[in-house]
Protein backbone atom coordinates (compact mmCIF):
# COMPACT_ATOMS: atom_id res chain seq x y z
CA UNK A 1 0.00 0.00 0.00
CA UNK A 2 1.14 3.32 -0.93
CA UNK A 3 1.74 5.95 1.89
CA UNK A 4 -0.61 8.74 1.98
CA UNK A 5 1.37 12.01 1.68
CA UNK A 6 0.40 15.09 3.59
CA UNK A 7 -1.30 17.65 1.58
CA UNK A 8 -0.22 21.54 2.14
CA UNK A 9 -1.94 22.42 5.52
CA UNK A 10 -0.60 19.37 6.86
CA UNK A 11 2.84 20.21 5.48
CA UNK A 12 2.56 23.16 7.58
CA UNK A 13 1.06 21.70 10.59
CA UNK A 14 4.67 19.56 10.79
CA UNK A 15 6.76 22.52 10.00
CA UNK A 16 4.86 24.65 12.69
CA UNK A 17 5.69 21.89 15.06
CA UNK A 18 9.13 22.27 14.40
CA UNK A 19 9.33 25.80 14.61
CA UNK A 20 7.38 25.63 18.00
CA UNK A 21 10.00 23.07 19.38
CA UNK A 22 12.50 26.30 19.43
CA UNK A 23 10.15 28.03 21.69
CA UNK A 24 10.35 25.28 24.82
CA UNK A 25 7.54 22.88 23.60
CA UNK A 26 9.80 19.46 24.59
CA UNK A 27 10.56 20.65 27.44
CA UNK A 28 6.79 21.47 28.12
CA UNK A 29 5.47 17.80 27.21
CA UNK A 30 8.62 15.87 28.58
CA UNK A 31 9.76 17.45 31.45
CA UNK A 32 12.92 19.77 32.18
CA UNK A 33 15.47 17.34 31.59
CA UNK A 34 14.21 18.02 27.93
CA UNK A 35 13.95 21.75 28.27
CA UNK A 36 17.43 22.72 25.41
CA UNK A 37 16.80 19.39 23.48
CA UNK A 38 17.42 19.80 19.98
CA UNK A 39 17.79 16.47 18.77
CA UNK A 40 14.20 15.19 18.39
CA UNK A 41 12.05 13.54 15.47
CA UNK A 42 8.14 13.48 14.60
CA UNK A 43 6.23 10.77 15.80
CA UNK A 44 2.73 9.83 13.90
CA UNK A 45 1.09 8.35 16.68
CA UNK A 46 -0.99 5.82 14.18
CA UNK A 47 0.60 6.18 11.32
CA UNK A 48 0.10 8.32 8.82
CA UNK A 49 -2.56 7.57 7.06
CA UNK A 50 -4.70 6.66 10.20
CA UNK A 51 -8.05 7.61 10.10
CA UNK A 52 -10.70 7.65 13.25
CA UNK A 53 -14.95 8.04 12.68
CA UNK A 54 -13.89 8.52 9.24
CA UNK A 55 -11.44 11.27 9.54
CA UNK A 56 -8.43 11.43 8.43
CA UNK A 57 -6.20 12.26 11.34
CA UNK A 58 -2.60 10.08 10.76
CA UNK A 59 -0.24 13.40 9.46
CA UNK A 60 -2.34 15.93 12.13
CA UNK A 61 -1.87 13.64 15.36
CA UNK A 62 1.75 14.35 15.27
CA UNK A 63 3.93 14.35 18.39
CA UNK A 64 8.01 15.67 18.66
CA UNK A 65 9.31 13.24 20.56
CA UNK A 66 13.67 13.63 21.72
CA UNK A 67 15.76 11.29 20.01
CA UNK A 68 15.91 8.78 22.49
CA UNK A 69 12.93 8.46 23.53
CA UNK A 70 11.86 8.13 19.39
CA UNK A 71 14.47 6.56 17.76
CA UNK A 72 14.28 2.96 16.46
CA UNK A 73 17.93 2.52 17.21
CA UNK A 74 17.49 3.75 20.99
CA UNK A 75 17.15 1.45 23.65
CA UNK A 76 15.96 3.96 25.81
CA UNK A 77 13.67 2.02 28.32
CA UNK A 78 10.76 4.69 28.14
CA UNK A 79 11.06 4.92 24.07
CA UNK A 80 7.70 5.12 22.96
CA UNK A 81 8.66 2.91 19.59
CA UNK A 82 9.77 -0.19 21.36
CA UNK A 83 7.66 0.61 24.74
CA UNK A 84 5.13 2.31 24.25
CA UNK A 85 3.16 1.68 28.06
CA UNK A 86 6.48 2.53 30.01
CA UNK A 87 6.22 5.85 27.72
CA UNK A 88 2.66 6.82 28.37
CA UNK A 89 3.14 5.65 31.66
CA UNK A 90 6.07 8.21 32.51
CA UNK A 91 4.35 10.98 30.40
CA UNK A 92 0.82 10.37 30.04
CA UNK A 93 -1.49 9.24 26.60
CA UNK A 94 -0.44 10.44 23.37
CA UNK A 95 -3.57 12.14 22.55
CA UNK A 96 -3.12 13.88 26.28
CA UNK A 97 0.24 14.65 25.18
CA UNK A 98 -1.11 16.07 21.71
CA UNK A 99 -3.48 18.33 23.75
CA UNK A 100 -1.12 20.02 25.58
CA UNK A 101 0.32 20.08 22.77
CA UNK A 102 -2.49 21.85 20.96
CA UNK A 103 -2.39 24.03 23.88
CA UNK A 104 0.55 25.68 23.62
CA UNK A 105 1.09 25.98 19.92
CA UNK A 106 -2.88 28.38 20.44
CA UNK A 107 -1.36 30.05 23.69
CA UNK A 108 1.78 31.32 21.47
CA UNK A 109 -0.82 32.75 18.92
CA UNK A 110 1.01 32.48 15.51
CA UNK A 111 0.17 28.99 14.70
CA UNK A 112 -2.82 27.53 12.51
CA UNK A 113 -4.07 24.81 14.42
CA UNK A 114 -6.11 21.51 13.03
CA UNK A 115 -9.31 21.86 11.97
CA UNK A 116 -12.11 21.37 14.41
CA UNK A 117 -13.54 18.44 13.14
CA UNK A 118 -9.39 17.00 13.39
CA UNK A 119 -9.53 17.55 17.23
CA UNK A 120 -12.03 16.93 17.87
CA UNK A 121 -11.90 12.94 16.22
CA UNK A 122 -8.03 12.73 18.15
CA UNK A 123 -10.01 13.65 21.32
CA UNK A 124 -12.21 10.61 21.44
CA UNK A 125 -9.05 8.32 20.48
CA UNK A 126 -7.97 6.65 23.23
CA UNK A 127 -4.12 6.50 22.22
């Protein structure tokens, strides 16, 4: 199966995460010890092309997530790609993590968030 590629507004949903990262966001979700990491990747929490009550929601339910807690090639022991309860465990459900997320993109007030109907199907995930 081909993978479904993001279309614009997505494309800018990811870069605005990125640019938001600069502004404290890791640090925010994951704790202080993550407060100057710059070495982090995005993490589609079901894949991109994931789609809940017939929405498509895989390229907007989008997480940064450091390195090692990311990586395939980390053995980190709360690394959400090999273990993914020790991770929500330590820092909470990924949609929880996504509103907070949410959260403080709107608080900084220069970033387009997901559309309504976007949230709103990532709110009633249980992920």
């Amino acid at each position: 199966m081909a993978m479904k590629k993001a279309n614009v507004a997505q494309k800018q949903w990811m870069k605005d995460i990125s640019d938001a990262c600069q502004y404290g966001v890791i640090g925010a979700l994951y704790g202080e010890e993550y407060d100057d990491c710059d070495n982090w990747q995005l993490h589609h929490v079901k894949g991109r092309s994931f789609k809940h009550n017939k929405v498509s929601i895989g390229h907007w339910l989008i997480l940064p997530v450091p390195f090692d807690l990311h990586d395939v090639s980390s053995n980190h022991p709360l690394n959400v790609t090999h273990h993914k309860n020790a991770f929500t465990n330590e820092f909470g459900m990924q949609t929880e993590l996504m509103g907070e997320l949410v959260g403080l993109m709107s608080a900084m007030g220069f970033y387009k968030l997901p559309p309504d109907n976007v949230l709103e199907a990532i709110e009633d995930l249980n992920a």
